[in-house]
Each structure stands twice: as structure tokens, then as C-alpha cells.
PDB file of N, CA and C in Angstrom:
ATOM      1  N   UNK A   1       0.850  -1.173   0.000  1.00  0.00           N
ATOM      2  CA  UNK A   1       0.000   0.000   0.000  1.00  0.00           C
ATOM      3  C   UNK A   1       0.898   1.238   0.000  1.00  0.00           C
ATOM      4  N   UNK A   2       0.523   1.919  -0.452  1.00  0.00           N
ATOM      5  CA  UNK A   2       1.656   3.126  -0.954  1.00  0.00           C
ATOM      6  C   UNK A   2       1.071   4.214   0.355  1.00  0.00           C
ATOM      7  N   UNK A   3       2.219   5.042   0.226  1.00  0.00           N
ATOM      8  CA  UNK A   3       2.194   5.959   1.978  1.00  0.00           C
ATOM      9  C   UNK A   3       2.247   7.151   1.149  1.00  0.00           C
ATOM     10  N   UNK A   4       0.911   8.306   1.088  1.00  0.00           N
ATOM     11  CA  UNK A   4       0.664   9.640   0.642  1.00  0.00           C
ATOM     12  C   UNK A   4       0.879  10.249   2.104  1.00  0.00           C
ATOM     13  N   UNK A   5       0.927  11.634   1.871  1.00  0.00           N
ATOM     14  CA  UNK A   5       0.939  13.009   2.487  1.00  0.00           C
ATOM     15  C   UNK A   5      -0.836  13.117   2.273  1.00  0.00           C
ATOM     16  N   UNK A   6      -1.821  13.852   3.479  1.00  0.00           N
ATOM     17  CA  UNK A   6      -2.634  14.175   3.368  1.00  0.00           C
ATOM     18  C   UNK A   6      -2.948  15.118   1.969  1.00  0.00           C
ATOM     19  N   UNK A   7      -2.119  16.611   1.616  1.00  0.00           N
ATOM     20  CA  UNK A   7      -2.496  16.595   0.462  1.00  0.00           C
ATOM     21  C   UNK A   7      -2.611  15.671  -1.037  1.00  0.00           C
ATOM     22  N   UNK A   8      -1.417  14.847  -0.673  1.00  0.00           N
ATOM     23  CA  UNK A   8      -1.568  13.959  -2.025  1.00  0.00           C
ATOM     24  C   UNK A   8      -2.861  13.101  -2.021  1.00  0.00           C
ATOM     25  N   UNK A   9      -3.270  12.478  -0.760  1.00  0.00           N
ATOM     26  CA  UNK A   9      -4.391  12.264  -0.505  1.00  0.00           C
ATOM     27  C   UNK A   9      -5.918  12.702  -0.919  1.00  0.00           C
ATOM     28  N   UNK A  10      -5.920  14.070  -0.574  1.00  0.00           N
ATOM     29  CA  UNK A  10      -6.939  14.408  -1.240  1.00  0.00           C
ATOM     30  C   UNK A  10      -7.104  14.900  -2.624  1.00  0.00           C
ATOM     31  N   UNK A  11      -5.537  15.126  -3.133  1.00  0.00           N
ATOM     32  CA  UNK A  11      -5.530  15.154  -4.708  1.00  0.00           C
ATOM     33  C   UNK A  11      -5.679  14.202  -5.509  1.00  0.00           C
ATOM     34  N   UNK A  12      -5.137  12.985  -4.688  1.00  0.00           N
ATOM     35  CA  UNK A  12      -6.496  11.579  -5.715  1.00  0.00           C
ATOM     36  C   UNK A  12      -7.510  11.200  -5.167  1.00  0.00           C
ATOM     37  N   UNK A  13      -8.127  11.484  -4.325  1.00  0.00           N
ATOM     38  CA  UNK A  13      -9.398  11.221  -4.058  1.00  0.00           C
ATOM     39  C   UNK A  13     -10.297  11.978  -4.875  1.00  0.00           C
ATOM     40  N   UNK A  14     -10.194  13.798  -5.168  1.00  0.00           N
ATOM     41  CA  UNK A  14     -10.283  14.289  -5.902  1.00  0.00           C
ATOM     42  C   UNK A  14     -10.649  13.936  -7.322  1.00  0.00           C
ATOM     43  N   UNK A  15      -8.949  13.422  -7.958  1.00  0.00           N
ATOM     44  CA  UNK A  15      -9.111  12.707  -8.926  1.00  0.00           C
ATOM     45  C   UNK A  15      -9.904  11.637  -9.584  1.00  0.00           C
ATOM     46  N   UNK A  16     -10.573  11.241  -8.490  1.00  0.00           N
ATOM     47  CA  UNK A  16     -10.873   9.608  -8.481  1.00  0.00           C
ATOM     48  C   UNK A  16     -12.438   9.742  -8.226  1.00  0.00           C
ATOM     49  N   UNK A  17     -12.908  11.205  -7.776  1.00  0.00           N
ATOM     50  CA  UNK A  17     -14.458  11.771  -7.683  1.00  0.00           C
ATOM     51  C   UNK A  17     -14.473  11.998  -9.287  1.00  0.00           C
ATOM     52  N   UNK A  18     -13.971  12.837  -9.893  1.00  0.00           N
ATOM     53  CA  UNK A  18     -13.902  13.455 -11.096  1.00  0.00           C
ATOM     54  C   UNK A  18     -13.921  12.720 -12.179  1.00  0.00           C
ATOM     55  N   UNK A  19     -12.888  11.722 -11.976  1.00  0.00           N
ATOM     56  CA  UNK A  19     -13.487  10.163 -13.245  1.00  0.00           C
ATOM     57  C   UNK A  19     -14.188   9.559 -12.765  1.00  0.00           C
ATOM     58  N   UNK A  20     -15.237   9.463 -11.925  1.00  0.00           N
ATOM     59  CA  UNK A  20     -15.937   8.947 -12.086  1.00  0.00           C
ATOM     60  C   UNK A  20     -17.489   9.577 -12.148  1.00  0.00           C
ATOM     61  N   UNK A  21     -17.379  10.608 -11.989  1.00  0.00           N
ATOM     62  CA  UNK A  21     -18.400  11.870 -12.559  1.00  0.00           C
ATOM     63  C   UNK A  21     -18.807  12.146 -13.818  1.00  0.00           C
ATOM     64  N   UNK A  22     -17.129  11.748 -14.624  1.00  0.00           N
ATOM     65  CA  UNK A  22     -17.357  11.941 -15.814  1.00  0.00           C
ATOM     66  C   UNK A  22     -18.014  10.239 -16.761  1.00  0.00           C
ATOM     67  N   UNK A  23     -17.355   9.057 -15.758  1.00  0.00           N
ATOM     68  CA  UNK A  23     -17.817   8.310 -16.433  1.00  0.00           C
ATOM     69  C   UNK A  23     -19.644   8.234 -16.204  1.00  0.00           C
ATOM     70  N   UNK A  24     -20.528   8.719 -15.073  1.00  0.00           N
ATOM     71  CA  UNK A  24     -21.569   8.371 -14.524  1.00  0.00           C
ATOM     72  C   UNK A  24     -22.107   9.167 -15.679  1.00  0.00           C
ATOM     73  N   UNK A  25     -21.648  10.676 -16.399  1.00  0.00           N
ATOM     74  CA  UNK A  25     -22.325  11.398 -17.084  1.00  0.00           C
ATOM     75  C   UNK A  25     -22.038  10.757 -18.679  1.00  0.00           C
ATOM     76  N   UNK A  26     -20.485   9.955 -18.758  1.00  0.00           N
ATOM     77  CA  UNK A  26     -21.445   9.216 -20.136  1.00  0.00           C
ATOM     78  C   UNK A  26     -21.982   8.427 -20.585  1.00  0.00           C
ATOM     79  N   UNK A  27     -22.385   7.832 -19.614  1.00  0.00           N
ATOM     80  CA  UNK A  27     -23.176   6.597 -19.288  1.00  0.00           C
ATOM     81  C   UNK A  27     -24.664   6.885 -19.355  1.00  0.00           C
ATOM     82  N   UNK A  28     -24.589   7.959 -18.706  1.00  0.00           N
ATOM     83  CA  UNK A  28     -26.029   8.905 -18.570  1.00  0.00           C
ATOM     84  C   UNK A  28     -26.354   9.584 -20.285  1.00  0.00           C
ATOM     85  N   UNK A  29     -25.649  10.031 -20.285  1.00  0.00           N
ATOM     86  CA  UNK A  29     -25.425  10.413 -21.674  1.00  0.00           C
ATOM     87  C   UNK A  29     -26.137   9.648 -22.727  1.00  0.00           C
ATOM     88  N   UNK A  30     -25.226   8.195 -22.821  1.00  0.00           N
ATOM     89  CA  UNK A  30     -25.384   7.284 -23.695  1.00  0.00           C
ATOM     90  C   UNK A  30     -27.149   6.989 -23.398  1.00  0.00           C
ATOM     91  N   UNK A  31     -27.095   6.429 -22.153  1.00  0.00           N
ATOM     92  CA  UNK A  31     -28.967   6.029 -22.375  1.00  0.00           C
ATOM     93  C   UNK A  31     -29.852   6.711 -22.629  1.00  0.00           C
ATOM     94  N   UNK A  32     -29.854   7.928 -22.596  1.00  0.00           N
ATOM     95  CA  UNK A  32     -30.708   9.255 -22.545  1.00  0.00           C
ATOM     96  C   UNK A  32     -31.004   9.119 -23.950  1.00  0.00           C
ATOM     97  N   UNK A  33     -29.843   9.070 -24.498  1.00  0.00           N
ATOM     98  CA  UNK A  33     -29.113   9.889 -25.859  1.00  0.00           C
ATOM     99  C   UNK A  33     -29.777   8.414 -27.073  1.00  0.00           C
ATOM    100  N   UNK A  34     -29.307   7.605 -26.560  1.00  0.00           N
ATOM    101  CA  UNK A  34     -29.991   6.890 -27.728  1.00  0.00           C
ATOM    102  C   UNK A  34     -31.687   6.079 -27.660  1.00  0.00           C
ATOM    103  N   UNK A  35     -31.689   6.225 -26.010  1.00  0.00           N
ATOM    104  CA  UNK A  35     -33.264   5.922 -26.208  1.00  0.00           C
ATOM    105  C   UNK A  35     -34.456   6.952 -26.768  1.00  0.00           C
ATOM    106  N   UNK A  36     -33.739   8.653 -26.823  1.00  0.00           N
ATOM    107  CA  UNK A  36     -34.726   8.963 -27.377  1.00  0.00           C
ATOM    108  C   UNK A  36     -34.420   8.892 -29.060  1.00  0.00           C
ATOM    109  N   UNK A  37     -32.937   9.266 -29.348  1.00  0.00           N
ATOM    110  CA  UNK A  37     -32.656   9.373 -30.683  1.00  0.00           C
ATOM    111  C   UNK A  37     -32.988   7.738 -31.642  1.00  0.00           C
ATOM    112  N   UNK A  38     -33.346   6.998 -30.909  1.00  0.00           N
ATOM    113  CA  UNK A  38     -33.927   5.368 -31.699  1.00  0.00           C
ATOM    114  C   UNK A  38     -35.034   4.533 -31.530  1.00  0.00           C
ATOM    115  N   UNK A  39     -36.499   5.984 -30.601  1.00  0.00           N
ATOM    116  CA  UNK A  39     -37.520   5.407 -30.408  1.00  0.00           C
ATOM    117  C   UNK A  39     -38.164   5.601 -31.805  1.00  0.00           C
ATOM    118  N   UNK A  40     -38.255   5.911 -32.649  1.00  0.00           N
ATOM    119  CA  UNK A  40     -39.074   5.976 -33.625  1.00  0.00           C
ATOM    120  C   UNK A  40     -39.056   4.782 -34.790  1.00  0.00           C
ATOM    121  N   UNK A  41     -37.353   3.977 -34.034  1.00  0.00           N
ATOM    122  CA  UNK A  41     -37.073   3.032 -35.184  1.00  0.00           C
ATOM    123  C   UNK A  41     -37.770   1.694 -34.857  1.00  0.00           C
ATOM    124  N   UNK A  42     -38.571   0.628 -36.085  1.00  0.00           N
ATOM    125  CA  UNK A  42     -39.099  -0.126 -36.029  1.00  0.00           C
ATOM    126  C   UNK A  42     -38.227  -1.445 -36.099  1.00  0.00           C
ATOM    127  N   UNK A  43     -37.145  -1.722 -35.720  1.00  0.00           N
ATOM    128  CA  UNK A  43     -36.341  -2.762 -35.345  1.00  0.00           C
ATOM    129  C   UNK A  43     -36.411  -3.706 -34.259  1.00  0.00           C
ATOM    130  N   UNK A  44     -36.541  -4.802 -33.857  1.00  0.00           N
ATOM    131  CA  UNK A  44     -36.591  -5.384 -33.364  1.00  0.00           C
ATOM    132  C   UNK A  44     -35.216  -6.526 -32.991  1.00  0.00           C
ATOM    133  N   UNK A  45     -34.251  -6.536 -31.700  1.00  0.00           N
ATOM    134  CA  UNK A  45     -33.072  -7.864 -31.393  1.00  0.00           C
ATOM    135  C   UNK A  45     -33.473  -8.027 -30.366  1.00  0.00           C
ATOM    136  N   UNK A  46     -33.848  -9.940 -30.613  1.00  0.00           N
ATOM    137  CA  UNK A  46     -34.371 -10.722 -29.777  1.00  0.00           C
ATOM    138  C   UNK A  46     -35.120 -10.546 -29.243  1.00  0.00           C
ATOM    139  N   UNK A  47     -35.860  -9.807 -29.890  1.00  0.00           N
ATOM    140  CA  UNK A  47     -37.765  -9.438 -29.774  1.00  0.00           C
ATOM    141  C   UNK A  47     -37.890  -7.763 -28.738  1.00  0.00           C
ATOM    142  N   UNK A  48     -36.072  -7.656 -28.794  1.00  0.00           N
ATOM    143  CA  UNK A  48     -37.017  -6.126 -27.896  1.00  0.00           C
ATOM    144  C   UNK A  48     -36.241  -5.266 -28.681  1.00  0.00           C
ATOM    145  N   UNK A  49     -37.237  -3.651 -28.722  1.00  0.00           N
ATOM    146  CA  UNK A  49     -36.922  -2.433 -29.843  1.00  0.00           C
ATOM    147  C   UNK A  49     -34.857  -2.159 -30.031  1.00  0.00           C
ATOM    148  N   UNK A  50     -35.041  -1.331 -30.535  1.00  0.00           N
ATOM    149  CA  UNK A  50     -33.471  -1.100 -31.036  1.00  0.00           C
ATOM    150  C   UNK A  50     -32.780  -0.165 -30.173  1.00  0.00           C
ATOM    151  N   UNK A  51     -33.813   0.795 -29.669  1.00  0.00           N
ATOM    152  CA  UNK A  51     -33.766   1.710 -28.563  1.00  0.00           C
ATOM    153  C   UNK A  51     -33.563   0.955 -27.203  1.00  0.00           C
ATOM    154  N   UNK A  52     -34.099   0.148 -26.877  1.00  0.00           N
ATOM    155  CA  UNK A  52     -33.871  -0.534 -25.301  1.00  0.00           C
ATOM    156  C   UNK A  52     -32.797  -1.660 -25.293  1.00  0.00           C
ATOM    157  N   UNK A  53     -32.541  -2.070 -26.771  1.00  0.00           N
ATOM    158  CA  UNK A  53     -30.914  -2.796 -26.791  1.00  0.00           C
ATOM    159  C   UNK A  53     -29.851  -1.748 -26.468  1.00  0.00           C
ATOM    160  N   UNK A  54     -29.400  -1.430 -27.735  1.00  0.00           N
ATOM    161  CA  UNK A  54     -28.631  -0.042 -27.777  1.00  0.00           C
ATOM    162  C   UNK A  54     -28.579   0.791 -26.040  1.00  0.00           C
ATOM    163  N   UNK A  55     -29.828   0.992 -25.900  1.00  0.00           N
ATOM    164  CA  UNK A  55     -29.456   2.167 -24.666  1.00  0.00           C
ATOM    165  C   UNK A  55     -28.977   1.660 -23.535  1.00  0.00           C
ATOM    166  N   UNK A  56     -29.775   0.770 -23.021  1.00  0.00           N
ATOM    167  CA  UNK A  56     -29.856  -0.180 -22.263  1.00  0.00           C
ATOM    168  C   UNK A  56     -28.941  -1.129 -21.909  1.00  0.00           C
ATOM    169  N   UNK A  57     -28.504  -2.241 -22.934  1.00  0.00           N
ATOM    170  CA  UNK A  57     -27.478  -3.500 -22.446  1.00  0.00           C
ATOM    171  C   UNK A  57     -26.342  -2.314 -23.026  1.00  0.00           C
ATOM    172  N   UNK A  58     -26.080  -1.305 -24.086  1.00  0.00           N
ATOM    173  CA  UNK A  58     -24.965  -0.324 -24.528  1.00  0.00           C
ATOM    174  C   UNK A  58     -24.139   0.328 -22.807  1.00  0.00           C
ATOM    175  N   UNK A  59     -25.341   0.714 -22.212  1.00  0.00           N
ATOM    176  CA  UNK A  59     -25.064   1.702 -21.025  1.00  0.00           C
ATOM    177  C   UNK A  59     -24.648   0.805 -20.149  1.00  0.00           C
ATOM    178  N   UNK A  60     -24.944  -0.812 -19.878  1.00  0.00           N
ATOM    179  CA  UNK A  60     -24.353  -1.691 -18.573  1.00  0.00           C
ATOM    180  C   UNK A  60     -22.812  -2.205 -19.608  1.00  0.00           C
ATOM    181  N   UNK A  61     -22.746  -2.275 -20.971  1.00  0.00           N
ATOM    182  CA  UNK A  61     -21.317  -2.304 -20.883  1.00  0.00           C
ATOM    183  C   UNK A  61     -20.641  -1.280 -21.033  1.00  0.00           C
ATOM    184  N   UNK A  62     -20.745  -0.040 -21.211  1.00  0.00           N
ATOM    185  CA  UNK A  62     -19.785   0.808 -20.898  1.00  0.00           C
ATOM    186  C   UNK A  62     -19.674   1.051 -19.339  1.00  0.00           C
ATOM    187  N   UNK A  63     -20.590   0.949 -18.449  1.00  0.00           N
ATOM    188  CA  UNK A  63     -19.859   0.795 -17.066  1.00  0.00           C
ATOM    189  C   UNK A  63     -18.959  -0.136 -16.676  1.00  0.00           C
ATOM    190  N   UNK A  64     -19.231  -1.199 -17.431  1.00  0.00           N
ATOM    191  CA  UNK A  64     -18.364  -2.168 -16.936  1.00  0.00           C
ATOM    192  C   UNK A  64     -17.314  -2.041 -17.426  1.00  0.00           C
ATOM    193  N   UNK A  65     -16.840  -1.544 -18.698  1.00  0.00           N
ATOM    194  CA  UNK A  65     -15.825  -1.496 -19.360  1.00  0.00           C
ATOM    195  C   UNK A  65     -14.744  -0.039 -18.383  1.00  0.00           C
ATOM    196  N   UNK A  66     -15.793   1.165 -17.886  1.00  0.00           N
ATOM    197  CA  UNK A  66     -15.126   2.500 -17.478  1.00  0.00           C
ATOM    198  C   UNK A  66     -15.067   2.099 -16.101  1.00  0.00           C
ATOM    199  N   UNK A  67     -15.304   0.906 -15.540  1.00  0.00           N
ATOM    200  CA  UNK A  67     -15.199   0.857 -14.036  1.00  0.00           C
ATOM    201  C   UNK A  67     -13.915  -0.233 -13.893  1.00  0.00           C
ATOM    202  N   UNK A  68     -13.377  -1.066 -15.279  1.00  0.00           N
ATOM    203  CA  UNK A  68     -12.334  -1.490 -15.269  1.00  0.00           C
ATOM    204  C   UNK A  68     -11.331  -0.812 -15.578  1.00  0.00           C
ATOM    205  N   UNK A  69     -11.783   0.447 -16.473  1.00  0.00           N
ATOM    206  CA  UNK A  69     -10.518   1.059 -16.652  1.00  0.00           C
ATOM    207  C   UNK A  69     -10.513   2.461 -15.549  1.00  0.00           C
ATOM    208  N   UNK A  70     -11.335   2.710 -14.627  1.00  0.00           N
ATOM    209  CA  UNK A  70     -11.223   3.069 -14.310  1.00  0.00           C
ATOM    210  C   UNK A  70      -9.829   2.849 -12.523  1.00  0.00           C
ATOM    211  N   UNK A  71     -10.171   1.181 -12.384  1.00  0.00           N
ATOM    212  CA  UNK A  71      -9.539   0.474 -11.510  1.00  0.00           C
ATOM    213  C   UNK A  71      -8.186   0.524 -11.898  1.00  0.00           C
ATOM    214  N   UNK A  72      -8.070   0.311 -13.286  1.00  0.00           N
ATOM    215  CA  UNK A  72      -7.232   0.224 -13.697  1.00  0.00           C
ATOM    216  C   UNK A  72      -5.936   1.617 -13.968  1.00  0.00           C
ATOM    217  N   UNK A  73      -6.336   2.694 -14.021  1.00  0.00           N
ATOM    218  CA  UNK A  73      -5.968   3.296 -14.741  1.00  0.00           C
ATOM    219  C   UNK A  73      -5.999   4.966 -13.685  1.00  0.00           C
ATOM    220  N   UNK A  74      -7.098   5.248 -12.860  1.00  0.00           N
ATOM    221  CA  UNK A  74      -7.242   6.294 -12.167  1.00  0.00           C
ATOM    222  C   UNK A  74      -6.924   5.748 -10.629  1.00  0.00           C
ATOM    223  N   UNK A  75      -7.894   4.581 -10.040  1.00  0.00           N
ATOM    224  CA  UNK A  75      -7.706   4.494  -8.550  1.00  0.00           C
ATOM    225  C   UNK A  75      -6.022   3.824  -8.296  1.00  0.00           C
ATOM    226  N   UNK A  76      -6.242   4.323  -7.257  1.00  0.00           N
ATOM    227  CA  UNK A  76      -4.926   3.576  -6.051  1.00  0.00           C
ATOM    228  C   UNK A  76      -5.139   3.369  -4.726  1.00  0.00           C
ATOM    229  N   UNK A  77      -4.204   2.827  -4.144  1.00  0.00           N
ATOM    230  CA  UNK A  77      -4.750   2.001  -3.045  1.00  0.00           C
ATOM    231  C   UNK A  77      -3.575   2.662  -2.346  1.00  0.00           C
ATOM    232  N   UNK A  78      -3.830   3.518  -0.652  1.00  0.00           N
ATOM    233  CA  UNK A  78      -3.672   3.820  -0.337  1.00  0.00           C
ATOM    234  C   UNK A  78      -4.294   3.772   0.831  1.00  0.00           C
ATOM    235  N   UNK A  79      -3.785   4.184   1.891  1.00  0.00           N
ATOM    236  CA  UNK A  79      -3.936   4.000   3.164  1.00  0.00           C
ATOM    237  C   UNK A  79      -4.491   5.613   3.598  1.00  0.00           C
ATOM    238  N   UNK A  80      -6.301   5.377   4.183  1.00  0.00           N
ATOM    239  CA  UNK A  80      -7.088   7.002   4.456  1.00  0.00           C
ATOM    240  C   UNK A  80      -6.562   7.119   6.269  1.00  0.00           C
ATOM    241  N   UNK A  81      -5.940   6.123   6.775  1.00  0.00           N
ATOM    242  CA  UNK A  81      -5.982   6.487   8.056  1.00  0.00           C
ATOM    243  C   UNK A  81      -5.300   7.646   8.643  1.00  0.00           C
ATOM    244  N   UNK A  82      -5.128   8.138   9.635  1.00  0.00           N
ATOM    245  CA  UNK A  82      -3.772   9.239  10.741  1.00  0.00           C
ATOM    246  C   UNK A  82      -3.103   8.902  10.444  1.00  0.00           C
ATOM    247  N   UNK A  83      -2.092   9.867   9.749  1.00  0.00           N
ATOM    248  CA  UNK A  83      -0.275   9.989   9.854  1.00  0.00           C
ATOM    249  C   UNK A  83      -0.353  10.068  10.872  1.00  0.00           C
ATOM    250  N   UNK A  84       0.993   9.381  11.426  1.00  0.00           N
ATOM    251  CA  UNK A  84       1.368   9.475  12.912  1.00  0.00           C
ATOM    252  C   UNK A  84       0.516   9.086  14.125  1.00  0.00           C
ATOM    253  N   UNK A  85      -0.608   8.522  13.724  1.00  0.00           N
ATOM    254  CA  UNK A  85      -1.628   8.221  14.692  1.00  0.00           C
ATOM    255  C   UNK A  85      -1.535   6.842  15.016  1.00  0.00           C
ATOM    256  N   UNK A  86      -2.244   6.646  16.081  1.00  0.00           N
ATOM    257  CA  UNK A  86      -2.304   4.712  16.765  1.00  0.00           C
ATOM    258  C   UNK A  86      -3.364   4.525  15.728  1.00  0.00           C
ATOM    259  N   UNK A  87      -2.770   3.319  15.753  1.00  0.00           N
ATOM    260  CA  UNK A  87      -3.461   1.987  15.269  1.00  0.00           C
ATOM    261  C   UNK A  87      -5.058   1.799  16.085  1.00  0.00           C
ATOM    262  N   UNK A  88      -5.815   1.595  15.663  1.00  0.00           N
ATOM    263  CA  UNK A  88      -7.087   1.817  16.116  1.00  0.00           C
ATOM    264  C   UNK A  88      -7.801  -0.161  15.624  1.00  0.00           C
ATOM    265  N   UNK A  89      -7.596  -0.495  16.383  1.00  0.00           N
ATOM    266  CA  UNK A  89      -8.284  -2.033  16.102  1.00  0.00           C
ATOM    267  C   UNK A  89      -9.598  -2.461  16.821  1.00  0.00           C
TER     268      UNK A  89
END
């Protein structure tokens, strides 16, 4: 576990609010965005509209995909407890 300074601390926690703000808004984005822009279309996969594929199973894999790269790529693992403080068990 890696040992931050309280500011470095809250400069990735920070960080780590902010991607994931941005991923919640394109996620939000995406379902909004194509369930209204593909209700008018008469398509049908695996018997449900093109709009509730697309928006729908589209929006649970891009979380899954931005919450791996998000693990991957923004968080770290770090220790939130007291510098210099007891151990609290």
C-alpha cells in the first residue's frame, strides 16, 4: 500500500471523484441519448426495440468497461488512516 501526504491524498481522491463523474455522465449520456434518438425506429433484437438494446445493455457495458478502466488506470490504493496516529483495532 503506498504511503501519501494528506495533500496527495486528497488530490487523488479528488481525482478519483472526477473520473468517475465523468464516467456516470457518459453513461447517462449514452442512455438518454440513444433511447430517445432510436424510439421511432421499427427494429426489433431478440424481440425487444433497437432503442432498449442499444441504450440499455450499450449503457451496462460501458460501465463495466469504465469501471475497469477506471480500476485500472485512475484508482490507487492507499492508506485514508492518521499519519502518525495509533493503530485503532
Amino acid at each position: 500500500m503506498k504511503k501519501l501526504t494528506e495533500e496527495e491524498k486528497h488530490k487523488q481522491i479528488l481525482k478519483e471523484v472526477k473520473a468517475t463523474l465523468i464516467l456516470i455522465a457518459v453513461v447517462a449520456i449514452w442512455h438518454i441519448g440513444f433511447a430517445f434518438l432510436l424510439d421511432g425506429v421499427d427494429v426489433l433484437i431478440l424481440g425487444m426495440p433497437l432503442w432498449f438494446f442499444v441504450s440499455t445493455i450499450g449503457a451496462s457495458a460501458i460501465s463495466v468497461i469504465g469501471v475497469i478502466l477506471l480500476l485500472k488506470f485512475v484508482f490507487k490504493d492507499f492508506d485514508l488512516g492518521e499519519e502518525g496516529g495509533e493503530d485503532n483495532d
